[in-house]
C-alpha atoms as a PDB file:
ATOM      1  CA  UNK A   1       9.759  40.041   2.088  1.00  0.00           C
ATOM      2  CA  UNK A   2      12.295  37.866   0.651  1.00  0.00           C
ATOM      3  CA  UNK A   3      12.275  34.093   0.155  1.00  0.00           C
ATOM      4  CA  UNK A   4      14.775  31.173   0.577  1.00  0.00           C
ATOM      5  CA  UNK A   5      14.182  28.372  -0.506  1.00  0.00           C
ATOM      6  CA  UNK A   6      16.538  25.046  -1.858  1.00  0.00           C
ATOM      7  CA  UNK A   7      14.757  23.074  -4.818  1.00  0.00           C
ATOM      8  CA  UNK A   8      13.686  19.128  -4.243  1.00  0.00           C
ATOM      9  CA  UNK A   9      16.597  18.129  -5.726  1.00  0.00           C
ATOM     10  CA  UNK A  10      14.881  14.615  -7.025  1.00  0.00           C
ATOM     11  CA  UNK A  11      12.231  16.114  -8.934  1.00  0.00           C
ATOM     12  CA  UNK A  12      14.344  19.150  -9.785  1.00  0.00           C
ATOM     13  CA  UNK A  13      11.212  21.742  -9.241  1.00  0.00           C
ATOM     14  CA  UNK A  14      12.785  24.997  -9.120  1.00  0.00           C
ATOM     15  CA  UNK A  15      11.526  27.852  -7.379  1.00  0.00           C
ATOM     16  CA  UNK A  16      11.148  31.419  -6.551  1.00  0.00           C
ATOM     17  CA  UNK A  17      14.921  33.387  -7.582  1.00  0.00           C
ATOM     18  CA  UNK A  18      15.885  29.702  -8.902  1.00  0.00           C
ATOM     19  CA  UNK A  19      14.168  30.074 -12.064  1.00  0.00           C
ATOM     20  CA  UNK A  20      15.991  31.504 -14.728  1.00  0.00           C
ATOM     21  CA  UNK A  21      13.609  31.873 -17.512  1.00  0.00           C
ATOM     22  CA  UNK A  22      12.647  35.310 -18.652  1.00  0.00           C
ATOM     23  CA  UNK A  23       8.792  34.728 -19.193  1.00  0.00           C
ATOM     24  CA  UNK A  24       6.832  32.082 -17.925  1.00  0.00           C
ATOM     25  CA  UNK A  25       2.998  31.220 -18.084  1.00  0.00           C
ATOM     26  CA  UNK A  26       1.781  31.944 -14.737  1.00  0.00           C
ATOM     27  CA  UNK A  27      -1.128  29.305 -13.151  1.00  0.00           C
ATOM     28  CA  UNK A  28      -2.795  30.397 -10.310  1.00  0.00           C
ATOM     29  CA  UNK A  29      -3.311  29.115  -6.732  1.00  0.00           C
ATOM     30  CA  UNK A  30      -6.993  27.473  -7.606  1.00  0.00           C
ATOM     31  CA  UNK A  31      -5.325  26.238 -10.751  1.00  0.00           C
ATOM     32  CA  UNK A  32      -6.814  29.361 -13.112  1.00  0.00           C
ATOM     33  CA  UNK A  33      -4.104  30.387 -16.548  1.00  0.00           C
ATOM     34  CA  UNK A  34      -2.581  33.939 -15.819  1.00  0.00           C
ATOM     35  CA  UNK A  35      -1.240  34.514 -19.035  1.00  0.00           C
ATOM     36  CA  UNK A  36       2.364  34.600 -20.193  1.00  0.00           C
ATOM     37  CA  UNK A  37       4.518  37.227 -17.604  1.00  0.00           C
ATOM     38  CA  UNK A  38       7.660  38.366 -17.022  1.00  0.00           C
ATOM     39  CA  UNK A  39       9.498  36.417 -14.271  1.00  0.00           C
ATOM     40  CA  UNK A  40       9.768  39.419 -12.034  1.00  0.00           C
ATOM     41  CA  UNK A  41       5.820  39.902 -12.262  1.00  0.00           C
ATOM     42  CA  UNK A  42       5.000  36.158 -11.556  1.00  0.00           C
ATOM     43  CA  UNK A  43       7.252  36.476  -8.309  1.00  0.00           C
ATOM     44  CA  UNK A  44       5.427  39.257  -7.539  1.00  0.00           C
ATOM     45  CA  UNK A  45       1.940  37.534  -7.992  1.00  0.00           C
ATOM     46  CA  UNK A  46       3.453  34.822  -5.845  1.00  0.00           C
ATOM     47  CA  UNK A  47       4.738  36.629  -3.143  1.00  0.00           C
ATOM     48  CA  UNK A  48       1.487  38.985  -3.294  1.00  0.00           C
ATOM     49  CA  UNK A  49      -0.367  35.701  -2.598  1.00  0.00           C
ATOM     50  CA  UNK A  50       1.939  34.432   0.218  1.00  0.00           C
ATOM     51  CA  UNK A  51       2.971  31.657  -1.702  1.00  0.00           C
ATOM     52  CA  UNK A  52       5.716  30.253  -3.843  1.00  0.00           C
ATOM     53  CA  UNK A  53       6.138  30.338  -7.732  1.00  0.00           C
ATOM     54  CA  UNK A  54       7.126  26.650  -8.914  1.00  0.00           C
ATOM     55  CA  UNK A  55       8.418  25.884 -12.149  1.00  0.00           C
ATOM     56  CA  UNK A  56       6.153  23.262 -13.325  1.00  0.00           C
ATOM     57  CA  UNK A  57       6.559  22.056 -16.724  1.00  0.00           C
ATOM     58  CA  UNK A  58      10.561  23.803 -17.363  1.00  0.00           C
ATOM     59  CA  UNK A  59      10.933  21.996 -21.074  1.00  0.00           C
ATOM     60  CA  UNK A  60       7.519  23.767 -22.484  1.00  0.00           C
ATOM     61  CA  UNK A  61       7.600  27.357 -24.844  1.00  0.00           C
ATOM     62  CA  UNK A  62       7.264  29.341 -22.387  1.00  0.00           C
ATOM     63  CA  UNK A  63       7.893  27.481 -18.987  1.00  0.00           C
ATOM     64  CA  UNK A  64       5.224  26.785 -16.833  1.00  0.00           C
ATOM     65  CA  UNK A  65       4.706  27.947 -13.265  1.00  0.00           C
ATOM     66  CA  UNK A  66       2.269  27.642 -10.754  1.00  0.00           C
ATOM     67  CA  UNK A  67       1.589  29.813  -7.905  1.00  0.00           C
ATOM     68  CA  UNK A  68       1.535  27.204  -4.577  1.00  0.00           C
ATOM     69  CA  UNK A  69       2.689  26.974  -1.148  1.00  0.00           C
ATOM     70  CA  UNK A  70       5.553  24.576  -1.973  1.00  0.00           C
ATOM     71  CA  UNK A  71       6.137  23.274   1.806  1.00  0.00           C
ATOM     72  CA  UNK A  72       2.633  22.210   1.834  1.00  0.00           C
ATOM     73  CA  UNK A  73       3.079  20.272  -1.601  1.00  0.00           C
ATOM     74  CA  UNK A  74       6.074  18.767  -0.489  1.00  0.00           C
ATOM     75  CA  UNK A  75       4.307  17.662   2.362  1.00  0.00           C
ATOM     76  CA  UNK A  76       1.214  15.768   0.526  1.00  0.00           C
ATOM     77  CA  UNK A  77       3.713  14.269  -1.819  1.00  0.00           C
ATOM     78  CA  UNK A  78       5.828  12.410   1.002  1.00  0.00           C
ATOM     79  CA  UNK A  79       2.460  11.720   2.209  1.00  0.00           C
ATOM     80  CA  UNK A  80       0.896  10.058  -1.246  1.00  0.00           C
ATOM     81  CA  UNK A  81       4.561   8.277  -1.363  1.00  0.00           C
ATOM     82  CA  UNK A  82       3.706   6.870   2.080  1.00  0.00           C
ATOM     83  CA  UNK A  83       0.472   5.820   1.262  1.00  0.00           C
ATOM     84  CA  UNK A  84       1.640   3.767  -1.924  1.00  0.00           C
ATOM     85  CA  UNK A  85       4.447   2.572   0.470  1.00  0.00           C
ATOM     86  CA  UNK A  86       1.782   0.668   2.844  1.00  0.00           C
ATOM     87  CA  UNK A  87      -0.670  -0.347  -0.107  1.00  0.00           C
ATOM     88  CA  UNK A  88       2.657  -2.113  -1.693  1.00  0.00           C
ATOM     89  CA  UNK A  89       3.544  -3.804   1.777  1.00  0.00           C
ATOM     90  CA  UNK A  90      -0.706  -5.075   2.285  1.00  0.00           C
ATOM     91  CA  UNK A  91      -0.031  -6.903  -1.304  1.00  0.00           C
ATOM     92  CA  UNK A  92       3.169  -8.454  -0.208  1.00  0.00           C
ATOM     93  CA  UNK A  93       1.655 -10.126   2.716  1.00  0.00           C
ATOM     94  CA  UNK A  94       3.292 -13.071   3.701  1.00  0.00           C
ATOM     95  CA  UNK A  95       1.652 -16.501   3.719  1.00  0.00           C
ATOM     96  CA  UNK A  96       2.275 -18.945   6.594  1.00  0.00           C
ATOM     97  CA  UNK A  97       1.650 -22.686   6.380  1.00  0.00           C
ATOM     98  CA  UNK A  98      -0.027 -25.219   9.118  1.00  0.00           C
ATOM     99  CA  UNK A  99       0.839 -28.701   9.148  1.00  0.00           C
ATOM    100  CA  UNK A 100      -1.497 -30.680  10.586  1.00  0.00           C
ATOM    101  CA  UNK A 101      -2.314 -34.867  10.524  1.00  0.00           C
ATOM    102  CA  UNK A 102      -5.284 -36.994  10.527  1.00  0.00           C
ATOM    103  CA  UNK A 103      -5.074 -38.101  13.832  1.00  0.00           C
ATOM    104  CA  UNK A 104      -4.131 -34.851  15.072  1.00  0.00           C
ATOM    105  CA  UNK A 105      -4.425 -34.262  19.507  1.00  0.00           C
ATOM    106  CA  UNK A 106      -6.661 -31.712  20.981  1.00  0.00           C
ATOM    107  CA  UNK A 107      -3.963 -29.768  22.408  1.00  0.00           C
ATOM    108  CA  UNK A 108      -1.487 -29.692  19.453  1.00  0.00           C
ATOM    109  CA  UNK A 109      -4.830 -28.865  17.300  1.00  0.00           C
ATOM    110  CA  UNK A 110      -5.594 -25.752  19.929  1.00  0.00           C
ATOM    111  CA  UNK A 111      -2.490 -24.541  19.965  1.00  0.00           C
ATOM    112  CA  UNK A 112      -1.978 -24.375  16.161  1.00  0.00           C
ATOM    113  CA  UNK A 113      -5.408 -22.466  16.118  1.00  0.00           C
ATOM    114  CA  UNK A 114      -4.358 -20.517  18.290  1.00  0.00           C
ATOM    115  CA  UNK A 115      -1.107 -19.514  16.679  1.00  0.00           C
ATOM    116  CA  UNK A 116      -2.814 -19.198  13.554  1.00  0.00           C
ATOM    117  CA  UNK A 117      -5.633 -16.649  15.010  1.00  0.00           C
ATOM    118  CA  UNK A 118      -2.679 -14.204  15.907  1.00  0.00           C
ATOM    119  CA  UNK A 119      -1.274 -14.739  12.446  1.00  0.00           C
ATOM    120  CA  UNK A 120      -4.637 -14.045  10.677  1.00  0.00           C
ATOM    121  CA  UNK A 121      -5.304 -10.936  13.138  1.00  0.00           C
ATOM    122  CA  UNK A 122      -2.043  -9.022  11.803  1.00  0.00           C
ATOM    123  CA  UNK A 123      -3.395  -9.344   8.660  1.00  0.00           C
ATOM    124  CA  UNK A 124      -1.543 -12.485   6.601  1.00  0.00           C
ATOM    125  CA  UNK A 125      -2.955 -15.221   4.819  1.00  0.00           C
ATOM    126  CA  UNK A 126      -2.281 -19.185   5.872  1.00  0.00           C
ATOM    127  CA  UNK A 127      -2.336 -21.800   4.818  1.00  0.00           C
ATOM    128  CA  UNK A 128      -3.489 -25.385   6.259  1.00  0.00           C
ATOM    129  CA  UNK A 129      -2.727 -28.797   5.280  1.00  0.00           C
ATOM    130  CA  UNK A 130      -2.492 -32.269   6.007  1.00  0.00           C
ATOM    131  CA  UNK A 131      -0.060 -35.285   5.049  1.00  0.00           C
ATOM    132  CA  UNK A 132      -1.940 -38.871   4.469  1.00  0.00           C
ATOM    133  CA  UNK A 133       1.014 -41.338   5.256  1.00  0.00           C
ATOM    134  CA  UNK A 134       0.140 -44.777   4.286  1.00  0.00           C
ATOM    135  CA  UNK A 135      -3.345 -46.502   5.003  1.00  0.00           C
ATOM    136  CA  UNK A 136      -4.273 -42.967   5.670  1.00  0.00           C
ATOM    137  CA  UNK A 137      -5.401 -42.202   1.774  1.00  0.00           C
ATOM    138  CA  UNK A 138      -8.030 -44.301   2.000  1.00  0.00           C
ATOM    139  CA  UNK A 139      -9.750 -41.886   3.994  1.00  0.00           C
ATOM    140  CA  UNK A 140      -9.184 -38.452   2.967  1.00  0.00           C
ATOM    141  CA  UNK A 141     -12.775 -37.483   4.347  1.00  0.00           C
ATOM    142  CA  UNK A 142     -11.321 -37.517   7.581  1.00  0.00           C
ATOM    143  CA  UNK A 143      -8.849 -35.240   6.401  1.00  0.00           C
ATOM    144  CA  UNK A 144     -11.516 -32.679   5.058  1.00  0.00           C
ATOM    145  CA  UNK A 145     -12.912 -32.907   8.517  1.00  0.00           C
ATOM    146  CA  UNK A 146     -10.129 -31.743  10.399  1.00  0.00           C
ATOM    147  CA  UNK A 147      -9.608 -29.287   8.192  1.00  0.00           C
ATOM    148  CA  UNK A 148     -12.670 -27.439   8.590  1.00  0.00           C
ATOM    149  CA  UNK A 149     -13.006 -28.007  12.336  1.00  0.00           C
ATOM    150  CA  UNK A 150      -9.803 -25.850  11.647  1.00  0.00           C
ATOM    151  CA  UNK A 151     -11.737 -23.304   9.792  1.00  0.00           C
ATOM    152  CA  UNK A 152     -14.582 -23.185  11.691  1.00  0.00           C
ATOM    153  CA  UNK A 153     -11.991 -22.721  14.964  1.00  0.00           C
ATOM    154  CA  UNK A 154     -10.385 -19.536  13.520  1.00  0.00           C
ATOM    155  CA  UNK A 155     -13.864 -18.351  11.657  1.00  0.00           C
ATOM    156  CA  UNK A 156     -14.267 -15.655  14.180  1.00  0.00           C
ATOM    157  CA  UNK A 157     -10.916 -13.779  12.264  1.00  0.00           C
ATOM    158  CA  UNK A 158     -10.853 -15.475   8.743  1.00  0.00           C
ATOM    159  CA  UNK A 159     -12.827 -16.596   5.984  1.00  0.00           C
ATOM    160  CA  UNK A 160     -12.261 -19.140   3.693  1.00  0.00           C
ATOM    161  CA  UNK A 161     -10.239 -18.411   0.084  1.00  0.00           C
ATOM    162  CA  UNK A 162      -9.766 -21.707  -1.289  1.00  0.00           C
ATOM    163  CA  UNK A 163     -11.578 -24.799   0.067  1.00  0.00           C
ATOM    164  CA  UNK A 164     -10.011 -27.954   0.842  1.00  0.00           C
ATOM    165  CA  UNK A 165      -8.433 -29.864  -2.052  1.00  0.00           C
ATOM    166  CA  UNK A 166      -6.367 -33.279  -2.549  1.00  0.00           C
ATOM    167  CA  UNK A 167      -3.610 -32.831  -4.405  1.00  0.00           C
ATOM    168  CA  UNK A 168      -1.224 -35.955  -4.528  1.00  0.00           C
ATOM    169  CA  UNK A 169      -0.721 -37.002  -0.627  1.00  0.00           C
ATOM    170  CA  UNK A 170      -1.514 -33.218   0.593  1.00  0.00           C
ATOM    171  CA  UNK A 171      -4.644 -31.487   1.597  1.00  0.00           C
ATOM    172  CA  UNK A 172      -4.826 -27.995   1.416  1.00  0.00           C
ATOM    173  CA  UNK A 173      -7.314 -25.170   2.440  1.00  0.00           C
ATOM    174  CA  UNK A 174      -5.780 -21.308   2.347  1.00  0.00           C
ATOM    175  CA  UNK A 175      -7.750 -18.992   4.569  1.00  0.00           C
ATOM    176  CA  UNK A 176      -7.584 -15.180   4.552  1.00  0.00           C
ATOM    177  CA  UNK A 177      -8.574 -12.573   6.948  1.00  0.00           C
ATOM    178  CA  UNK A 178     -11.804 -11.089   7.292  1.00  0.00           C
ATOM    179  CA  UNK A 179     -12.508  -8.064   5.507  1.00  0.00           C
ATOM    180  CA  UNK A 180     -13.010  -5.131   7.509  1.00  0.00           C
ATOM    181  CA  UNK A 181     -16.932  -3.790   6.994  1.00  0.00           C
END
């Protein structure tokens, strides 16, 4: 029974006929040392085993190689790669901002939280705030109101990461999605 397989050229793991060392220290399938062999004997093991030899560490005295099924470690390796892929793409979630006013209508207001419930569901943070134009800073409580009539509108999908807070003419609350239980 003979063989064929091409290396992963990015990590440059050689194996099977591709190694060229003569003796290599052999580690088994369930991760046990074999002992120093001749190259020819640790294909043998290998192929014995139904698996491939893979040069592991090539710049150690002697070279180490590890009896595996290679296709099968290529395999959970694209997976982990995938994996990191998605956790790196959750922490870049995008954050959207709502722009409400003081004396905001009941449609405008529904259809903002309801905008902003399909933007929490996907799983992105927002961001809510309000302008005070004017007269209107004299009364920044009613600003704080309509801001958490806002929050408790869209509590069903989010919870609340930073409560409201003046800062200059702008009042801002940042809500984030519910964690899943």
């Amino acid at each position: 029974m003979e063989v064929f397989s091409i290396a992963n050229k990015e990590k440059n793991l050689f194996i099977n006929e591709q190694i060229r060392a003569k003796e290599v220290l052999v580690i088994g399938p369930n991760g046990e040392q074999l002992g120093v062999k001749p190259i020819n004997d640790a294909r043998t093991l290998a192929t014995y085993a139904g698996f491939d030899l893979v040069l592991i560490s090539p710049g150690a005295t002697p070279p180490v190689c590890k009896i595996m099924d290679y296709n099968k470690f290529k395999y959970e390796s694209k997976k982990k790669q995938k994996e990191n892929m998605k956790k790196q793409r959750e922490s870049n979630l995008e954050m959207k901002e709502y722009r409400l006013s003081v004396r905001i209508d009941i449609h405008d207001f529904n259809t903002r939280v309801c905008n902003a419930t399909k933007y929490l569901e996907k799983g992105h943070k927002i961001k809510v705030s309000i302008r005070f134009k004017g007269r209107e800073m004299a009364h920044t409580e009613l600003g704080k109101d309509v801001l958490i009539r806002f929050a408790n509108a869209v509590e069903t999908v989010s919870d609340i990461e930073q409560q409201p807070k003046l800062e200059g003419r702008f009042m801002t609350m940042i809500l984030m999605p519910k964690k899943e239980k």
